[in-house]
Protein backbone atom coordinates (compact mmCIF):
# COMPACT_ATOMS: atom_id res chain seq x y z
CA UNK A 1 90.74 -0.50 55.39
CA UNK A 2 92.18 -2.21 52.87
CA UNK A 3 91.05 -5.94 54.12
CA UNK A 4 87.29 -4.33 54.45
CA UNK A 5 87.41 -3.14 51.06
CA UNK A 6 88.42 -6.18 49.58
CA UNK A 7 85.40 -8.08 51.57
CA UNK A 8 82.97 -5.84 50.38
CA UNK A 9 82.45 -7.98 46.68
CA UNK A 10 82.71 -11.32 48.57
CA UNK A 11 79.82 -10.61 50.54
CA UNK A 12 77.78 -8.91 47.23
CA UNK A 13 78.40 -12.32 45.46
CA UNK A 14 76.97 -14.08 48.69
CA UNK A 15 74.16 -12.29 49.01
CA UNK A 16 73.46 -12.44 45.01
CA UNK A 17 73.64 -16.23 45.51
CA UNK A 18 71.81 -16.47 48.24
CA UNK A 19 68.98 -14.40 46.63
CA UNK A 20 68.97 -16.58 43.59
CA UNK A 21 68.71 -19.94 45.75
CA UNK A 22 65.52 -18.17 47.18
CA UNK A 23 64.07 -17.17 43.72
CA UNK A 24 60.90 -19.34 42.86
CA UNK A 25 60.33 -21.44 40.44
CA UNK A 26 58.24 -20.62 37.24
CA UNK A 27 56.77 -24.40 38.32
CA UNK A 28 56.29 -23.16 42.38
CA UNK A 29 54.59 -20.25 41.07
CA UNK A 30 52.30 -22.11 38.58
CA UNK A 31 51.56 -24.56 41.67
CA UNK A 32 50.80 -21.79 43.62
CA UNK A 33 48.77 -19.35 42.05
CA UNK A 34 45.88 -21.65 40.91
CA UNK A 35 42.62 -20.59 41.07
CA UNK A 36 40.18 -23.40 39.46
CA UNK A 37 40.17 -21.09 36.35
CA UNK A 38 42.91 -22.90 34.13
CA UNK A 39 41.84 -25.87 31.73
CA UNK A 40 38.72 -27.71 31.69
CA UNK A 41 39.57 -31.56 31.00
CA UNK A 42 35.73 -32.52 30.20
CA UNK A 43 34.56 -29.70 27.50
CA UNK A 44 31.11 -30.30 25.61
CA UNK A 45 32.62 -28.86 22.58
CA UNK A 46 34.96 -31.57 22.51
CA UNK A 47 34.13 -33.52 19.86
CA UNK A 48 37.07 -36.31 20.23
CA UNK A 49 35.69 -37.20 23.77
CA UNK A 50 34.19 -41.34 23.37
CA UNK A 51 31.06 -42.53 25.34
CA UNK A 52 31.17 -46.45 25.96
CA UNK A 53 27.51 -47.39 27.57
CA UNK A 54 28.20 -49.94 29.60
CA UNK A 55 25.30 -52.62 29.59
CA UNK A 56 22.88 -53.50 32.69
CA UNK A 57 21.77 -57.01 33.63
CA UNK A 58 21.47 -59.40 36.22
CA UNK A 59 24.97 -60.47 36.22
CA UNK A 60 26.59 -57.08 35.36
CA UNK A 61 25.34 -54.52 38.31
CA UNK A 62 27.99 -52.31 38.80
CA UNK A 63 27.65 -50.98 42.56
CA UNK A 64 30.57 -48.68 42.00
CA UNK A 65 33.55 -47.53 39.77
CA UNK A 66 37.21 -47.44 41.71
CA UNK A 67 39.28 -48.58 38.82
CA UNK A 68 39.13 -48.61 35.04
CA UNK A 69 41.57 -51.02 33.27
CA UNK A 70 41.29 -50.69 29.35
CA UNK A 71 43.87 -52.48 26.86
CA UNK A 72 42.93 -53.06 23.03
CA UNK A 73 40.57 -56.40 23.57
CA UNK A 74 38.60 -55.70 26.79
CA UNK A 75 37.38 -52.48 29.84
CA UNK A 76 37.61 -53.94 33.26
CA UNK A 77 35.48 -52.06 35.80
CA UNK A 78 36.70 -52.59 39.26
CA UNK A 79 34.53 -52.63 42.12
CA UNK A 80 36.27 -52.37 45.26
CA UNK A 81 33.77 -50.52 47.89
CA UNK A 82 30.26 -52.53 47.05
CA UNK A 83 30.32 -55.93 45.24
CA UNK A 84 34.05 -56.83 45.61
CA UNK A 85 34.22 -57.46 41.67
CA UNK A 86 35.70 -57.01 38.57
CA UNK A 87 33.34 -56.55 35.61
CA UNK A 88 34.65 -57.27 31.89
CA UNK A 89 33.17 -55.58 28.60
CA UNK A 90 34.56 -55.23 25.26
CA UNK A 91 34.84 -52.12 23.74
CA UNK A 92 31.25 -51.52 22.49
CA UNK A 93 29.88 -51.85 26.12
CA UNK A 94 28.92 -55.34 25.46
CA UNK A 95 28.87 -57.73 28.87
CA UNK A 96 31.44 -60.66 28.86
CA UNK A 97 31.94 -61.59 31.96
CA UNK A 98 32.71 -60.94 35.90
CA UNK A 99 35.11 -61.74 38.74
CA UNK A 100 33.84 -62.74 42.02
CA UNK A 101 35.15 -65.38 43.22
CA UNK A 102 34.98 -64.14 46.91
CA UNK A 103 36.71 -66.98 49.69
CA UNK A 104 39.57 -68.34 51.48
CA UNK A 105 39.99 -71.39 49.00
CA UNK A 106 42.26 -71.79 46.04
CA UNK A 107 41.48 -68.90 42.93
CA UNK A 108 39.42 -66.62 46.07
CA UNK A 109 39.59 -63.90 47.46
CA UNK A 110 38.48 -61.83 51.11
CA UNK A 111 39.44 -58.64 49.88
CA UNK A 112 39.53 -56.91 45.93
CA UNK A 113 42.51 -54.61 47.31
CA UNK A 114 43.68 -53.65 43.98
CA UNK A 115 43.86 -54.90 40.51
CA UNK A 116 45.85 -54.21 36.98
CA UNK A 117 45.80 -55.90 33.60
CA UNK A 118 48.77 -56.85 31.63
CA UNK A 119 48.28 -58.21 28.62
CA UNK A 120 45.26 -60.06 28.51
CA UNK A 121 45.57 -61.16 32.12
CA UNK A 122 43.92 -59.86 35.07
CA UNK A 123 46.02 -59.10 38.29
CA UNK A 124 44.74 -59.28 42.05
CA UNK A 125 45.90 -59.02 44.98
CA UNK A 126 44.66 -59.69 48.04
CA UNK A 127 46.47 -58.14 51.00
CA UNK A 128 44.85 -59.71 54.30
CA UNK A 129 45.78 -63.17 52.49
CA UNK A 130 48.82 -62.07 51.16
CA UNK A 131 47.79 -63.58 47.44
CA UNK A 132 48.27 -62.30 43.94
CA UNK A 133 45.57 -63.92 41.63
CA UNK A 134 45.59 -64.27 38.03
CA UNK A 135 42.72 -64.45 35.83
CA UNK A 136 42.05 -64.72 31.57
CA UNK A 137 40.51 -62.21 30.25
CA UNK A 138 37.07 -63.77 29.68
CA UNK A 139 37.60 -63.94 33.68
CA UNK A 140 38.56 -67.69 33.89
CA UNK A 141 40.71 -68.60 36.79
CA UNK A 142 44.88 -69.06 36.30
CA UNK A 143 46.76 -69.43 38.84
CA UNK A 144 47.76 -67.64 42.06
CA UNK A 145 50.84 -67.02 44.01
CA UNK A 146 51.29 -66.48 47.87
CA UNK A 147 53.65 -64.51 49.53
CA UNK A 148 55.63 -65.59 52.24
CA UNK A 149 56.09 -61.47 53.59
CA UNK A 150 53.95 -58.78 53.46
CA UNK A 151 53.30 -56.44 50.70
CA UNK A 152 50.82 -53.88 50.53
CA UNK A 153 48.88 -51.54 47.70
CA UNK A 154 48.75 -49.73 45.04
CA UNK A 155 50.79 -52.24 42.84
CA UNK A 156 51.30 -52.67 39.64
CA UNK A 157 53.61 -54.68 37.08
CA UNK A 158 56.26 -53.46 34.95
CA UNK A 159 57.11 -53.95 31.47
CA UNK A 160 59.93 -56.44 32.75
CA UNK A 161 57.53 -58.18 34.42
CA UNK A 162 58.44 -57.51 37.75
CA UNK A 163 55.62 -56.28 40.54
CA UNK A 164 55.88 -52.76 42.37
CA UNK A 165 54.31 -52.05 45.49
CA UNK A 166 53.84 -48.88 47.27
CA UNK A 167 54.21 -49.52 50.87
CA UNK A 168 52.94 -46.73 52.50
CA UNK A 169 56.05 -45.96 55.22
CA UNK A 170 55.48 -50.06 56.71
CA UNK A 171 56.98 -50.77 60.35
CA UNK A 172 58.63 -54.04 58.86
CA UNK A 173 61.98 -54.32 59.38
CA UNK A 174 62.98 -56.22 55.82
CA UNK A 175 60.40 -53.52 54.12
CA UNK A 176 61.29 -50.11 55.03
CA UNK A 177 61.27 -48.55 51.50
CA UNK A 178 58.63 -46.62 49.98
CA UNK A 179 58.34 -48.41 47.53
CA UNK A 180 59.85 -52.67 46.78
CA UNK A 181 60.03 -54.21 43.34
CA UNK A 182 59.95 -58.49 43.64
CA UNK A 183 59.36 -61.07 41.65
CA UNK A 184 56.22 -62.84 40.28
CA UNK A 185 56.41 -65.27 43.63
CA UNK A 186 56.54 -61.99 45.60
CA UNK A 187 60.31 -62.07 46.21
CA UNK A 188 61.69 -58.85 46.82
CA UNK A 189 64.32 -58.08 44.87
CA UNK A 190 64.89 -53.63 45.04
CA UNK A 191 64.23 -51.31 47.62
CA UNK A 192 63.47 -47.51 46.69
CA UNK A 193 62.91 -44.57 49.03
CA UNK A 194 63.88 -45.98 52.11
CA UNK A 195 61.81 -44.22 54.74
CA UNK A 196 61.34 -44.39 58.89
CA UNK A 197 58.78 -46.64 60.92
CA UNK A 198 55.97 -44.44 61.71
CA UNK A 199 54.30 -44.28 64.81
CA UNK A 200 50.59 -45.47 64.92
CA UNK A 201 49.48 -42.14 65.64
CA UNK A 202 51.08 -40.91 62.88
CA UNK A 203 48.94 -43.01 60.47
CA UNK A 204 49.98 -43.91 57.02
CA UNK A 205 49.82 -41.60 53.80
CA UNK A 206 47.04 -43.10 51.37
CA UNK A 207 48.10 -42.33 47.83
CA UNK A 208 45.46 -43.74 45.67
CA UNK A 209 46.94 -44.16 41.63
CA UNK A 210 50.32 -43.91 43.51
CA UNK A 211 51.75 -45.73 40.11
CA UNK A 212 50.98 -44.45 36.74
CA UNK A 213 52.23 -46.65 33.43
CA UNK A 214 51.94 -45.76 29.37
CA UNK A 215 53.77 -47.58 26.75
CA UNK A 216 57.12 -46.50 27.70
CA UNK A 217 56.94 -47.63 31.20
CA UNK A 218 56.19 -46.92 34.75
CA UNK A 219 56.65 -44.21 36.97
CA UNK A 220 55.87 -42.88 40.93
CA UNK A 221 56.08 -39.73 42.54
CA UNK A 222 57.31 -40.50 45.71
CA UNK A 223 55.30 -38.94 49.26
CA UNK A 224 56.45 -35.34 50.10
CA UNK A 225 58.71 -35.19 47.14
CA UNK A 226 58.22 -33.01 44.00
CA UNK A 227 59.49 -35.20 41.27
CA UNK A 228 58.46 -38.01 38.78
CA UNK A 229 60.70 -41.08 39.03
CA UNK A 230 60.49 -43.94 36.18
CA UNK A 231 61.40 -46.94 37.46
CA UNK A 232 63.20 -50.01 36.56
CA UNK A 233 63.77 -53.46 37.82
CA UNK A 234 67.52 -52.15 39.52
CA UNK A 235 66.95 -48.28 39.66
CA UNK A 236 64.53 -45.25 39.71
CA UNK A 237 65.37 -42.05 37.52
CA UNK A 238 64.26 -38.77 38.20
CA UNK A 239 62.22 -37.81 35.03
CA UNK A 240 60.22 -34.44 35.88
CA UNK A 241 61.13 -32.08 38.76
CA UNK A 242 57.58 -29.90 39.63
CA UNK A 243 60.80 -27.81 41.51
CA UNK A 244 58.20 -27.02 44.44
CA UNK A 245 60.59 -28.05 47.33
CA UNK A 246 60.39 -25.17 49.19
CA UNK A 247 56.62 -24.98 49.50
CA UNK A 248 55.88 -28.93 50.55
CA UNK A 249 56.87 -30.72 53.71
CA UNK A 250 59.32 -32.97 54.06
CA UNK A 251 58.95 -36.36 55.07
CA UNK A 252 60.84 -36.18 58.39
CA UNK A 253 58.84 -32.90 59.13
CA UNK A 254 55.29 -34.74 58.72
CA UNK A 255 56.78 -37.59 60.82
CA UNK A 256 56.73 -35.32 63.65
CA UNK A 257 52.95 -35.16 64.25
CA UNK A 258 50.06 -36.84 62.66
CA UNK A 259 49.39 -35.37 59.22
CA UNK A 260 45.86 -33.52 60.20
CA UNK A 261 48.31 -31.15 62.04
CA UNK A 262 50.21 -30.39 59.06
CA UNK A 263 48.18 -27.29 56.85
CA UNK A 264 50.90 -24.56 56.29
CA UNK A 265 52.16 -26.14 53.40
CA UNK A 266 51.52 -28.63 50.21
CA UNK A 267 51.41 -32.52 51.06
CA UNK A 268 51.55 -35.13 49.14
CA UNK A 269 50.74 -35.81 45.16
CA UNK A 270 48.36 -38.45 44.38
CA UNK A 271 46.00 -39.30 42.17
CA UNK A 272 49.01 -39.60 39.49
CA UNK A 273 47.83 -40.21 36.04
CA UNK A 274 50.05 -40.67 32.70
CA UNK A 275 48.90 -40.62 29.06
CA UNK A 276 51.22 -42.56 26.66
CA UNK A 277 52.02 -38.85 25.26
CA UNK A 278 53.87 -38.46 28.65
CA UNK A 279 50.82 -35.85 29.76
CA UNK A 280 50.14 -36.73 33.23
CA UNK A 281 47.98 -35.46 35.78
CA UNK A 282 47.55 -35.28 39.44
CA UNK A 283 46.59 -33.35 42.54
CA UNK A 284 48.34 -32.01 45.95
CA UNK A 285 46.83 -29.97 48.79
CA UNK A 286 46.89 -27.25 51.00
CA UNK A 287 44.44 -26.58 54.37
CA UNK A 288 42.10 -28.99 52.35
CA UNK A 289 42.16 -27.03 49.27
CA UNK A 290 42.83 -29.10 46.32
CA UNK A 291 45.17 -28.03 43.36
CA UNK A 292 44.79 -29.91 40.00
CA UNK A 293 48.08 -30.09 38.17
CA UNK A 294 48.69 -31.32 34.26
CA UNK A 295 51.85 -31.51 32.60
CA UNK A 296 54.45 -33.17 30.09
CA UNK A 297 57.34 -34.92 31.00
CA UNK A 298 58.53 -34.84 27.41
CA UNK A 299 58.23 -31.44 26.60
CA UNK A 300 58.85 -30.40 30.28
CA UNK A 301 55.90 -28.61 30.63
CA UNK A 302 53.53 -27.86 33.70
CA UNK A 303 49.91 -26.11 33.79
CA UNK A 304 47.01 -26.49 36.30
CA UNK A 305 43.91 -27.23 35.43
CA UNK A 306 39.95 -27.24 37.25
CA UNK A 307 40.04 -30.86 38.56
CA UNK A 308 36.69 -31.21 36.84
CA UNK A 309 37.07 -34.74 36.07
CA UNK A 310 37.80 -38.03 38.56
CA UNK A 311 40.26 -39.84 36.65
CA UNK A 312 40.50 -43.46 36.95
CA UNK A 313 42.07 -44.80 34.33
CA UNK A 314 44.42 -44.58 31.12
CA UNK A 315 44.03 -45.88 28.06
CA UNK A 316 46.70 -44.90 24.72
CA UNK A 317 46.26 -41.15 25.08
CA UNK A 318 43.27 -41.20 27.00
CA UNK A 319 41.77 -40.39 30.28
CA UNK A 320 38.96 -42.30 31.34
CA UNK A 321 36.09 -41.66 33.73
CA UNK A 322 32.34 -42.10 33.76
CA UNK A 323 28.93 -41.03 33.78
CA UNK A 324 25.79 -41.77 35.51
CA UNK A 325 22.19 -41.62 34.31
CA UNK A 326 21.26 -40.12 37.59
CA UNK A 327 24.08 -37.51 36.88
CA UNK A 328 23.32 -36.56 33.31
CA UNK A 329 20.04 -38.49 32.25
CA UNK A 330 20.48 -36.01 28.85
CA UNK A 331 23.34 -38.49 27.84
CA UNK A 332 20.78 -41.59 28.57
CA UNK A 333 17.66 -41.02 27.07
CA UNK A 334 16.45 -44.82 26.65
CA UNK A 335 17.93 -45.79 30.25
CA UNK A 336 16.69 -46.01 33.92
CA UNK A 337 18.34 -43.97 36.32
CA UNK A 338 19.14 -47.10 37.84
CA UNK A 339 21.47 -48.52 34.47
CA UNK A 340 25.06 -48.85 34.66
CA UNK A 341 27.51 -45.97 33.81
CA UNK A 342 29.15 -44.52 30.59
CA UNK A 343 32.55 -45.00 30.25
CA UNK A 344 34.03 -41.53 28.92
CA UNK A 345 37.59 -41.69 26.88
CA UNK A 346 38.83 -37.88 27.09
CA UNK A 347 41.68 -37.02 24.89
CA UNK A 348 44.41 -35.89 26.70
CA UNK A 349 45.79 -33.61 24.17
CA UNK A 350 43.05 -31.26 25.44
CA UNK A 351 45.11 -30.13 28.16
CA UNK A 352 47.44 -28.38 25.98
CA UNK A 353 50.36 -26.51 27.75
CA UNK A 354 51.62 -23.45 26.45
């Protein structure tokens, strides 16, 4: 009697454990319980919001808008899907100059896979021919560099000059890491996230803005994982933890089956987007619903918000997308529906988290 007695407690502090290991998160339950009704990014009573109108001629027709890369001196437009090209303005809207130099010869291209700007220097890379290209910004050819194994996209460069690449779960044997940091000649020199060879059938998880970078550096958000890593030339740190674990697969249990099979629970982020004010943005899904999260990873803060804008670009403590006249011919009354876009700088500070 005696021994039972004294087991009694030991099980009450088990089960008061156990029940706190269960408890969701504030975060989970933010996640969770959004219903498109939180904050509006794009508000017409915002009067901090910028318009850049983009000008339209014969060199500068814009087929569409993938990519917006913005640093004090010039606004690339990147045009991945229709004309293969970068287009370069300076900050009025004012044309300067364009990138299409489409070929298998020395400063070409087949293939605009993805492109960044550091500096004043254009970045891209080309992953069918294996070639990072590098370009002034008055889009002059530099130089270019081939790489002797395969790397794949989103990339970007950190502020140690070092090249990222997210590799999608690759079935090389010298890659298997989610994500490899080289050298400027392609070199790899870190692995992070090492990860399985997928099966064909299994596909590979598209993350487009896999990488998002401000002033104080670069940062990821690994597939099937639920926190922000900032990462370095010889290490990633864990940053912000969404704590959502519980409600997301894992990457061994999506490995099972191709993802379409896969709509009980949250997948992936993507579309990750960081303000130099450490607000970031980005989405996850459930059965094809969308969620639209915001948050701070200085202030440790998390929100949703209505997903109202397509974000393609940072800029100081902006978000950038665009406009077209066909869209909102009110915002282009001297302009044919057929003129290039308007390049919109939302403050971020708008999505203010209580």
């Amino acid at each position: 009697m005696n021994t039972f007695l004294k087991t009694i407690p030991i099980l009450i502090i088990f089960i008061f454990l156990y029940s706190c290991q269960q408890k969701e998160s504030s975060f989970a339950k933010i996640i969770k319980e959004n219903k498109g009704k939180d904050i509006k990014l794009r508000n017409s009573n915002d009067t901090t919001i910028q318009y850049i109108y983009l000008e339209t001629n014969p060199d500068a027709l814009i087929g569409a808008y993938n990519k917006i890369l913005m640093n004090d001196s010039i606004l690339c437009i990147v045009d991945k899907e229709k004309t293969n090209s970068i287009y370069i303005y300076n900050h009025n809207g004012k044309f300067k100059s364009k990138i299409q130099s489409i070929g298998r010869g020395a400063g070409e291209y087949v293939f605009l896979e993805d492109a960044n700007l550091k500096q004043d220097t254009i970045l891209i890379f080309d992953r069918s021919l294996q070639k990072m290209l590098y370009y002034n910004s008055n889009g002059g050819f530099v130089k270019e560099k081939i790489f002797s194994s395969y790397h794949s996209i989103p990339f970007t460069i950190t502020e140690e000059n070092y090249l990222a690449f997210y590799m999608a779960a690759p079935s090389h044997s010298k890659e298997n890491s989610e994500v490899i940091v080289t050298d400027l000649e392609g070199e790899i020199l870190t692995q992070f996230i090492p990860r399985p060879t997928l099966k064909k059938e299994q596909g590979r998880f598209h993350i487009p803005f896999y990488f998002a970078t401000n002033q104080k550096g670069t940062f990821f958000i690994p597939a099937f994982e639920d926190k922000i890593y900032q990462l370095k030339a010889n290490q990633i740190e864990p940053i912000f933890d969404f704590e959502f674990k519980n409600q997301m697969y894992s990457f061994s249990q999506i490995s099972k089956a191709p993802l379409s099979r896969h709509t009980n629970k949250y997948l992936y982020f993507s579309d990750f987007h960081m303000a130099d004010n450490g607000i970031f943005i980005c989405n996850n899904s459930i059965n094809k619903q969308f969620v639209a999260i915001c948050g701070n990873i200085y202030s440790q803060t998390l929100h949703t918000w209505q997903g109202d804008v397509n974000v393609i670009g940072t800029y100081k403590d902006y978000f950038i997308t665009y406009t077209l006249p066909a869209w909102e011919p009110h915002l282009f009354p001297n302009s044919n529906i057929s003129d290039n876009a308007a390049i919109i700088l939302i403050n971020s500070n708008i999505l203010r988290m209580k």
